[in-house]
PDB file of N, CA and C in Angstrom:
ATOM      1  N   UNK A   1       2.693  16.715 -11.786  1.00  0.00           N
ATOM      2  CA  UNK A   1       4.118  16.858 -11.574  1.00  0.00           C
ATOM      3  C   UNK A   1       4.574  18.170 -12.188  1.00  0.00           C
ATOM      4  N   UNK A   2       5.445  18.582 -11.543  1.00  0.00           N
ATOM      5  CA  UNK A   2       6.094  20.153 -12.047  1.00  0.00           C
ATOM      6  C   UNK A   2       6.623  19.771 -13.236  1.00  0.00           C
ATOM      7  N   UNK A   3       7.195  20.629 -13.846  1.00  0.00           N
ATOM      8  CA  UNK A   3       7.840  20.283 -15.258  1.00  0.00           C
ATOM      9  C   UNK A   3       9.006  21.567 -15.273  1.00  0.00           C
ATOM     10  N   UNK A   4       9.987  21.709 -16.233  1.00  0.00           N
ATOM     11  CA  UNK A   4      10.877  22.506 -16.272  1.00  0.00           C
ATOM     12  C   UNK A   4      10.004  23.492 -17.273  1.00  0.00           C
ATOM     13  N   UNK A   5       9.814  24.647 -17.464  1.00  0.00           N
ATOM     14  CA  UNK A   5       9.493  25.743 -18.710  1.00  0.00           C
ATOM     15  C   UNK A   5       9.729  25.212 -19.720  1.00  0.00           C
ATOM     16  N   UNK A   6       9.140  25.222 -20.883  1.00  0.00           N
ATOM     17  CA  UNK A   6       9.169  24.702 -22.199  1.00  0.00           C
ATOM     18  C   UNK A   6       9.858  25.302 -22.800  1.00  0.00           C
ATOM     19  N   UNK A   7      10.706  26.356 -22.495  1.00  0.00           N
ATOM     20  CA  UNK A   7      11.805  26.998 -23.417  1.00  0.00           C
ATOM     21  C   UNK A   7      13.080  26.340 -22.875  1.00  0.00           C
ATOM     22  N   UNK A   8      13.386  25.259 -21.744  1.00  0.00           N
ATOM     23  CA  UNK A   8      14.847  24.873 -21.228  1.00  0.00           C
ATOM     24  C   UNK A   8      14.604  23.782 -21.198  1.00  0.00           C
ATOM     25  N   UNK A   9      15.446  23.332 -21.718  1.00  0.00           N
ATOM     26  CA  UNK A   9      15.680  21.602 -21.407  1.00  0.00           C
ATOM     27  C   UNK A   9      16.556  21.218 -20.376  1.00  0.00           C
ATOM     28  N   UNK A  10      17.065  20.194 -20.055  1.00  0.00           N
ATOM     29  CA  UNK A  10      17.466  19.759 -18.809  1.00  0.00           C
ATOM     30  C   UNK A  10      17.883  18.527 -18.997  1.00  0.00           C
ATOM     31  N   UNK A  11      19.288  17.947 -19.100  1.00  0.00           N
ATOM     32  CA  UNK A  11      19.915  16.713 -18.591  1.00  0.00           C
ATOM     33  C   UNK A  11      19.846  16.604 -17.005  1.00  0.00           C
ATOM     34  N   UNK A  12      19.420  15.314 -16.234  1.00  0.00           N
ATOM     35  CA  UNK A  12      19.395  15.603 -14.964  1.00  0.00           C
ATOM     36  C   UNK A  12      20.418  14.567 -14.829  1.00  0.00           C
ATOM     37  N   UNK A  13      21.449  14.907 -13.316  1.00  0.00           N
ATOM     38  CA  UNK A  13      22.776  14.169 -13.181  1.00  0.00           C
ATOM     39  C   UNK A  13      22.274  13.549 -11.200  1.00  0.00           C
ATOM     40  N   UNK A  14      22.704  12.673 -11.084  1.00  0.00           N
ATOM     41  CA  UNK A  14      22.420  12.165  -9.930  1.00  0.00           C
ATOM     42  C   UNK A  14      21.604  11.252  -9.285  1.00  0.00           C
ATOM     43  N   UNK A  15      20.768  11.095 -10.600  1.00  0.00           N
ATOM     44  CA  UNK A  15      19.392  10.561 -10.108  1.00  0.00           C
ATOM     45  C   UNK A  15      19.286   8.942 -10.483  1.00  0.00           C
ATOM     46  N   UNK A  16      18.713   8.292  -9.837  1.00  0.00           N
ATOM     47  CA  UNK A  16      18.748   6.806  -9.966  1.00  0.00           C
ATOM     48  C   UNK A  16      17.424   6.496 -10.585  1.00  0.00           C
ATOM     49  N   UNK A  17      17.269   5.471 -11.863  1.00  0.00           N
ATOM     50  CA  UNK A  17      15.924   5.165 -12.592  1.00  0.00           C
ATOM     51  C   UNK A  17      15.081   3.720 -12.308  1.00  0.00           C
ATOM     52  N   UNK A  18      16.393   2.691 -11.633  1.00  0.00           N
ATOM     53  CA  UNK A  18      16.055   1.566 -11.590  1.00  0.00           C
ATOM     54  C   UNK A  18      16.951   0.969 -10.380  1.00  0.00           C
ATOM     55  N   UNK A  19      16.441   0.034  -9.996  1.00  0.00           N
ATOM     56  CA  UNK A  19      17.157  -0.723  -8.908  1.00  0.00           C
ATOM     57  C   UNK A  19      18.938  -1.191  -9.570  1.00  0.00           C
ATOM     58  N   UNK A  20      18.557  -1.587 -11.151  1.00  0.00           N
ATOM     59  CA  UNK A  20      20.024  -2.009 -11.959  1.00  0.00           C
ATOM     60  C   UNK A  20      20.887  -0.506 -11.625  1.00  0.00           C
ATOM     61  N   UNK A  21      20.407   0.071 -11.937  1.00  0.00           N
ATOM     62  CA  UNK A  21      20.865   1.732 -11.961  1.00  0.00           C
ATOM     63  C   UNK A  21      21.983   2.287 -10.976  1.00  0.00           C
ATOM     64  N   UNK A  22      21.260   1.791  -9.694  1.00  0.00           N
ATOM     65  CA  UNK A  22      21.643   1.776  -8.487  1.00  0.00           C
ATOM     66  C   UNK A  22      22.746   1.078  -8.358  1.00  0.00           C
ATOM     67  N   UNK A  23      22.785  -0.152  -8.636  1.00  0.00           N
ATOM     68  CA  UNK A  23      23.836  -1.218  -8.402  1.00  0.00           C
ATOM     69  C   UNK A  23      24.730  -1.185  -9.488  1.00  0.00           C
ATOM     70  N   UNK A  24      24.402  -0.794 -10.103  1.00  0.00           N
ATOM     71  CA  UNK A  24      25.443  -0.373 -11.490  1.00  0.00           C
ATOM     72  C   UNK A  24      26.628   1.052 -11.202  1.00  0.00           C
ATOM     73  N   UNK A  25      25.810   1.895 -10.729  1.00  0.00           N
ATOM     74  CA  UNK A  25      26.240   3.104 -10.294  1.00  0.00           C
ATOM     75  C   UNK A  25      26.619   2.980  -8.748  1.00  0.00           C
ATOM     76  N   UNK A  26      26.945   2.179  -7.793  1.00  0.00           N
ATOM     77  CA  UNK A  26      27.593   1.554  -6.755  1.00  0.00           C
ATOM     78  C   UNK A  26      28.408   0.877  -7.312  1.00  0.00           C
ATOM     79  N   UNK A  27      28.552   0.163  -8.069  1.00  0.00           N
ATOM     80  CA  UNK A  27      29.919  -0.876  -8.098  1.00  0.00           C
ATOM     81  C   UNK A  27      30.539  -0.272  -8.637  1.00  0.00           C
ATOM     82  N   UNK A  28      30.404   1.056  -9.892  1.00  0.00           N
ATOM     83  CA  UNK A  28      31.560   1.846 -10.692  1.00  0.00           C
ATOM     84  C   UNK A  28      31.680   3.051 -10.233  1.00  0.00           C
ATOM     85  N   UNK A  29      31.189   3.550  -9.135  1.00  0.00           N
ATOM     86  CA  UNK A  29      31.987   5.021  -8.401  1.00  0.00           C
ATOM     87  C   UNK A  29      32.798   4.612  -7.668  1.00  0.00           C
ATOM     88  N   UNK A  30      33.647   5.966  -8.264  1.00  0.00           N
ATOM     89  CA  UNK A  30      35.391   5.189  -7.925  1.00  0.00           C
ATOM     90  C   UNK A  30      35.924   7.182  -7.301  1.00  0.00           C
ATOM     91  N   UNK A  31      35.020   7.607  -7.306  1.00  0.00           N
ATOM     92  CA  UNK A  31      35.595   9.353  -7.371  1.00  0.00           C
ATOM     93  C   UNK A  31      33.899   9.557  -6.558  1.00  0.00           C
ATOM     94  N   UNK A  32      33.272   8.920  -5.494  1.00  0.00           N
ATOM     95  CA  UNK A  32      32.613  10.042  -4.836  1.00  0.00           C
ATOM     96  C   UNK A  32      30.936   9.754  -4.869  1.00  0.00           C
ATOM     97  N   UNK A  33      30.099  10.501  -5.065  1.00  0.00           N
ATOM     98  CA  UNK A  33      28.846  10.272  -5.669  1.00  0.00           C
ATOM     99  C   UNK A  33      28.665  12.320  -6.033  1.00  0.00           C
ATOM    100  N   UNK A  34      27.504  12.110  -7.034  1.00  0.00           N
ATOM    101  CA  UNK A  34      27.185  13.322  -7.727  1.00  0.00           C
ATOM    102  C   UNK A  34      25.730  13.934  -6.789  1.00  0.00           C
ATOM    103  N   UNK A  35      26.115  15.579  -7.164  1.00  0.00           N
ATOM    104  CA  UNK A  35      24.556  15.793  -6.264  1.00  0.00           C
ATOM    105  C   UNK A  35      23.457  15.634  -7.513  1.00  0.00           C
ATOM    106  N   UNK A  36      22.868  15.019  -6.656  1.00  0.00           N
ATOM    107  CA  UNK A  36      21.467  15.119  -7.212  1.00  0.00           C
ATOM    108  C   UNK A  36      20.751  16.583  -7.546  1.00  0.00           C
ATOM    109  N   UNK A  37      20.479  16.636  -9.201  1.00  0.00           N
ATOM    110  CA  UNK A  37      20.325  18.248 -10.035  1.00  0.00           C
ATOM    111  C   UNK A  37      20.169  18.059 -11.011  1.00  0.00           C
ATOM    112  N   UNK A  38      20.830  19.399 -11.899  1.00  0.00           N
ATOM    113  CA  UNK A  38      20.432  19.291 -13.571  1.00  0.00           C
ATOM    114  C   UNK A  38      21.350  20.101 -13.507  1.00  0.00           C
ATOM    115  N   UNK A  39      21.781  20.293 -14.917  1.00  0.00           N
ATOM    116  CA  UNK A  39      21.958  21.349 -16.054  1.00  0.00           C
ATOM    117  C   UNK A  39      20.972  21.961 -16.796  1.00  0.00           C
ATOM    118  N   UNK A  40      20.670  23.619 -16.808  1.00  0.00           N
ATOM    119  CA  UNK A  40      19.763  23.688 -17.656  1.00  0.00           C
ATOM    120  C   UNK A  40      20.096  23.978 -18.717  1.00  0.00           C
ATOM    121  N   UNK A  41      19.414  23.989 -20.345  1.00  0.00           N
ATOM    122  CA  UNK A  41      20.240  24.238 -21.113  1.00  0.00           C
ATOM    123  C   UNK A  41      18.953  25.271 -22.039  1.00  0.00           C
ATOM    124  N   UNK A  42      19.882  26.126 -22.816  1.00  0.00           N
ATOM    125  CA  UNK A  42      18.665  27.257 -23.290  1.00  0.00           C
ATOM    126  C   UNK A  42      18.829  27.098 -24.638  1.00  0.00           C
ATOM    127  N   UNK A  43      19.351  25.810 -24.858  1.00  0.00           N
ATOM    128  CA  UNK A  43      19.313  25.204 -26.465  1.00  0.00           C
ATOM    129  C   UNK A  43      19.249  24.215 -26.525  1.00  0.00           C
ATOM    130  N   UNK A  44      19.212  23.708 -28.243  1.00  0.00           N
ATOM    131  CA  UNK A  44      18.640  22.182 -27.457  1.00  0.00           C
ATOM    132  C   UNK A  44      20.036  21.457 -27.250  1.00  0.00           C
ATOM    133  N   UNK A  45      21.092  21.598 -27.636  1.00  0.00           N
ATOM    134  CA  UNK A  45      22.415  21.045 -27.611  1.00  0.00           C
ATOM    135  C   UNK A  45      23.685  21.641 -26.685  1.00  0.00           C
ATOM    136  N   UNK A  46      23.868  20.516 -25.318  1.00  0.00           N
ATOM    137  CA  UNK A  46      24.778  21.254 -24.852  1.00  0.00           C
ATOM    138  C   UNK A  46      26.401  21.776 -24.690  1.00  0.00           C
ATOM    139  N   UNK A  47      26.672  22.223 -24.641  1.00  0.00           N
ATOM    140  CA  UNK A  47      28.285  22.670 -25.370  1.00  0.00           C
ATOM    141  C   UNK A  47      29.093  21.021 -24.781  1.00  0.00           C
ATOM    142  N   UNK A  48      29.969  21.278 -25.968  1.00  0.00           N
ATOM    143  CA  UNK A  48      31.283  20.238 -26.042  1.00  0.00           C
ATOM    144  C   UNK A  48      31.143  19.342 -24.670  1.00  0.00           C
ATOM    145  N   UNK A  49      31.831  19.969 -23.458  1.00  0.00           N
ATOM    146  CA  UNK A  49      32.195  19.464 -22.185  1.00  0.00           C
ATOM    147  C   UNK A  49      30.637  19.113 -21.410  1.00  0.00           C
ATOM    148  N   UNK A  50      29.751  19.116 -22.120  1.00  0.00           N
ATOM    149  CA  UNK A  50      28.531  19.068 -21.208  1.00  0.00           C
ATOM    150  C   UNK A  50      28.047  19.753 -20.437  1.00  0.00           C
ATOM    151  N   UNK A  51      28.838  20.550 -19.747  1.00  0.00           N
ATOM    152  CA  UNK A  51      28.174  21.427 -18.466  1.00  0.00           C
ATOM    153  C   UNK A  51      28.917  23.003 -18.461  1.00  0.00           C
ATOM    154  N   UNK A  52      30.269  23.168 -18.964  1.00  0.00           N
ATOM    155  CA  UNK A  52      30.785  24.526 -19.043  1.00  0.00           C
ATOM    156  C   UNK A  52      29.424  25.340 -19.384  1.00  0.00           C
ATOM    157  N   UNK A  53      29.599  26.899 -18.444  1.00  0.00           N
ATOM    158  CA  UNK A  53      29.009  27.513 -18.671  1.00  0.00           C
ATOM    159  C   UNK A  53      27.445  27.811 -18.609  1.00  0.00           C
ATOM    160  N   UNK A  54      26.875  26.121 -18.199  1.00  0.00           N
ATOM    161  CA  UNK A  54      25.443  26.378 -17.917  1.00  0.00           C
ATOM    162  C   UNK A  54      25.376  26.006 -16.355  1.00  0.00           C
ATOM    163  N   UNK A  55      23.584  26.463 -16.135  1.00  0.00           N
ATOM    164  CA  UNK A  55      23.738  26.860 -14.892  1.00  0.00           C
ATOM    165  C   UNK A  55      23.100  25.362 -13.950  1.00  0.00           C
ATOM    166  N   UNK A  56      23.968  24.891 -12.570  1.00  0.00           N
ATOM    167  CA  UNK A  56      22.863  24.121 -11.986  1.00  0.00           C
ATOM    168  C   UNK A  56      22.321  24.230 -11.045  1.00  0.00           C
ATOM    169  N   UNK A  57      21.569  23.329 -11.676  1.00  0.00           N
ATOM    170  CA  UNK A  57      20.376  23.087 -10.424  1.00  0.00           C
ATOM    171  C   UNK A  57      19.956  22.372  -9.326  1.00  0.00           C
ATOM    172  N   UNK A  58      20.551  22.332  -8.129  1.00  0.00           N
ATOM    173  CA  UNK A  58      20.072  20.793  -7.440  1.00  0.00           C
ATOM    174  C   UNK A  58      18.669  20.812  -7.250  1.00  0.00           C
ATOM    175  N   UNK A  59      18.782  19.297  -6.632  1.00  0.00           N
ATOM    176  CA  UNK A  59      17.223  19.362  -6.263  1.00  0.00           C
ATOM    177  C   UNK A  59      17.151  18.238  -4.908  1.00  0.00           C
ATOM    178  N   UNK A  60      16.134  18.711  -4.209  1.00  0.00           N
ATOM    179  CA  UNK A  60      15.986  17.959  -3.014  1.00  0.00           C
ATOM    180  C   UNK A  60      14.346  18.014  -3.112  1.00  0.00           C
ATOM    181  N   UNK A  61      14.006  17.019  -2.696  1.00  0.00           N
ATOM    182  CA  UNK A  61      12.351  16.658  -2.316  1.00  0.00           C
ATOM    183  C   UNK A  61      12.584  17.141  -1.015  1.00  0.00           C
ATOM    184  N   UNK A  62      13.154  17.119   0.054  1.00  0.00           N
ATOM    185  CA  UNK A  62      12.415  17.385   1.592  1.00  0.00           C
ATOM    186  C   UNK A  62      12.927  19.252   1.756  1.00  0.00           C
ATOM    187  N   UNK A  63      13.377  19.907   0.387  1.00  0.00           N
ATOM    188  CA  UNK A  63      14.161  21.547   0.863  1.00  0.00           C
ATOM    189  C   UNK A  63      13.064  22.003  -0.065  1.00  0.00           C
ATOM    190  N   UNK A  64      12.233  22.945   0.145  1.00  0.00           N
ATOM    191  CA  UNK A  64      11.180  23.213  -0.518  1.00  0.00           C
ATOM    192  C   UNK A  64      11.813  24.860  -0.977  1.00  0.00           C
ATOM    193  N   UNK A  65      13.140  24.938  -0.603  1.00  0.00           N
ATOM    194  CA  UNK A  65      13.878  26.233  -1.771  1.00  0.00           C
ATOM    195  C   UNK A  65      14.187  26.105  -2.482  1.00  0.00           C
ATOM    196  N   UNK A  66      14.516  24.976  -3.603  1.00  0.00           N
ATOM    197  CA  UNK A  66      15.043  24.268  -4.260  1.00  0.00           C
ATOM    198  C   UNK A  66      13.650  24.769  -5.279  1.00  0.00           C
ATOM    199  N   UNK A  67      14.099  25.138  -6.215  1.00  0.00           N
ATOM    200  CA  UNK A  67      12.900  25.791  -7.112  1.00  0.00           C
ATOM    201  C   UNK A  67      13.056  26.051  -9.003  1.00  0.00           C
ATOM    202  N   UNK A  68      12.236  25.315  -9.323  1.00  0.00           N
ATOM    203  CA  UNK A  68      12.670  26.250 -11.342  1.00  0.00           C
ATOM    204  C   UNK A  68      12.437  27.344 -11.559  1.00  0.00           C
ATOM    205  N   UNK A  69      12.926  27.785 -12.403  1.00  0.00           N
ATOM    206  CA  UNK A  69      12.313  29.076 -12.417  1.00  0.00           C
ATOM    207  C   UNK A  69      10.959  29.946 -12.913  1.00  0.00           C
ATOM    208  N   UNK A  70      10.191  28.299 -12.794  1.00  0.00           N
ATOM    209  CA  UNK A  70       8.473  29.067 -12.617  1.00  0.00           C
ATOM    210  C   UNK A  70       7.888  29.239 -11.220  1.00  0.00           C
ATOM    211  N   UNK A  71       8.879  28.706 -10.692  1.00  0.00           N
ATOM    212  CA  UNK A  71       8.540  29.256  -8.822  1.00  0.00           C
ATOM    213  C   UNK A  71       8.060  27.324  -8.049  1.00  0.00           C
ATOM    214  N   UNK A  72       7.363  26.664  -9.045  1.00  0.00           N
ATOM    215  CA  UNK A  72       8.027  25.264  -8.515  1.00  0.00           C
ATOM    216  C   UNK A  72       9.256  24.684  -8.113  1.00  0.00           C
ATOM    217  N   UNK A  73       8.502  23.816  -7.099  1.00  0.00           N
ATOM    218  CA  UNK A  73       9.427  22.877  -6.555  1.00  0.00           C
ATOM    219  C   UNK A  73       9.799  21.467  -6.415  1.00  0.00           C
ATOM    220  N   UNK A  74      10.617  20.550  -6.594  1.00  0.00           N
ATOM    221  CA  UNK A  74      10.537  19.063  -6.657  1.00  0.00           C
ATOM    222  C   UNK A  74       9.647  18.418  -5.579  1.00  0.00           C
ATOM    223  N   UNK A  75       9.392  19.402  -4.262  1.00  0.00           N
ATOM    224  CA  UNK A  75       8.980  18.894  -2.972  1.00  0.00           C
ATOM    225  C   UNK A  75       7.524  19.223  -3.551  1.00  0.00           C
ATOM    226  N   UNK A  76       6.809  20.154  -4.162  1.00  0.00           N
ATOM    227  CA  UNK A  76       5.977  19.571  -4.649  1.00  0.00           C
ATOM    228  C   UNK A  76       4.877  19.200  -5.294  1.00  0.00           C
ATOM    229  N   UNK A  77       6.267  17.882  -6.110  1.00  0.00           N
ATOM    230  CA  UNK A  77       5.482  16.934  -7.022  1.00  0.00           C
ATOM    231  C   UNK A  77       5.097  15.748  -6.269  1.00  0.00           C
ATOM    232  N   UNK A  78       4.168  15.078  -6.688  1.00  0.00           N
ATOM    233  CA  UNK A  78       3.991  13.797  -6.278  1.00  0.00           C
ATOM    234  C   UNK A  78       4.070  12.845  -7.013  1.00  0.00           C
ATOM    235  N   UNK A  79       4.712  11.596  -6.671  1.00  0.00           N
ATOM    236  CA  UNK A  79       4.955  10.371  -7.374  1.00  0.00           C
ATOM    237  C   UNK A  79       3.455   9.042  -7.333  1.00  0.00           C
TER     238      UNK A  79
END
């Protein structure tokens, strides 16, 4: 599996972990759904508001432009 560079960390926003996850995150969006991505962060702590100022990232498995910046792509990793 790809990995992000060991100098950035990464909260990822969008992504579902569990079937509860899913149904949890369906019954309480009330404003939309989020794209599936990250924040990267070039410390280990990210400012106040969470996301001001850093940069994102989406990600798609089937868009193979979608890339970190070691030139990987989510499309591919394999599960």
């Amino acid at each position: 599996m790809n990995r992000i560079p060991s100098k950035a960390t990464a909260f990822i926003l969008g992504l579902r972990y569990s079937s509860l996850a899913t149904t949890q995150a369906q019954a309480n969006a009330t404003k939309g759904s989020l794209p599936m991505g990250m924040y990267v962060l070039e410390t280990d702590l990210p400012p106040a508001n969470m996301s001001e100022g850093l940069s994102f990232l989406p990600l798609s498995l089937s868009d193979a432009s979608t890339q970190w910046r070691d030139g990987s792509s989510p499309a591919s990793c394999s599960l």
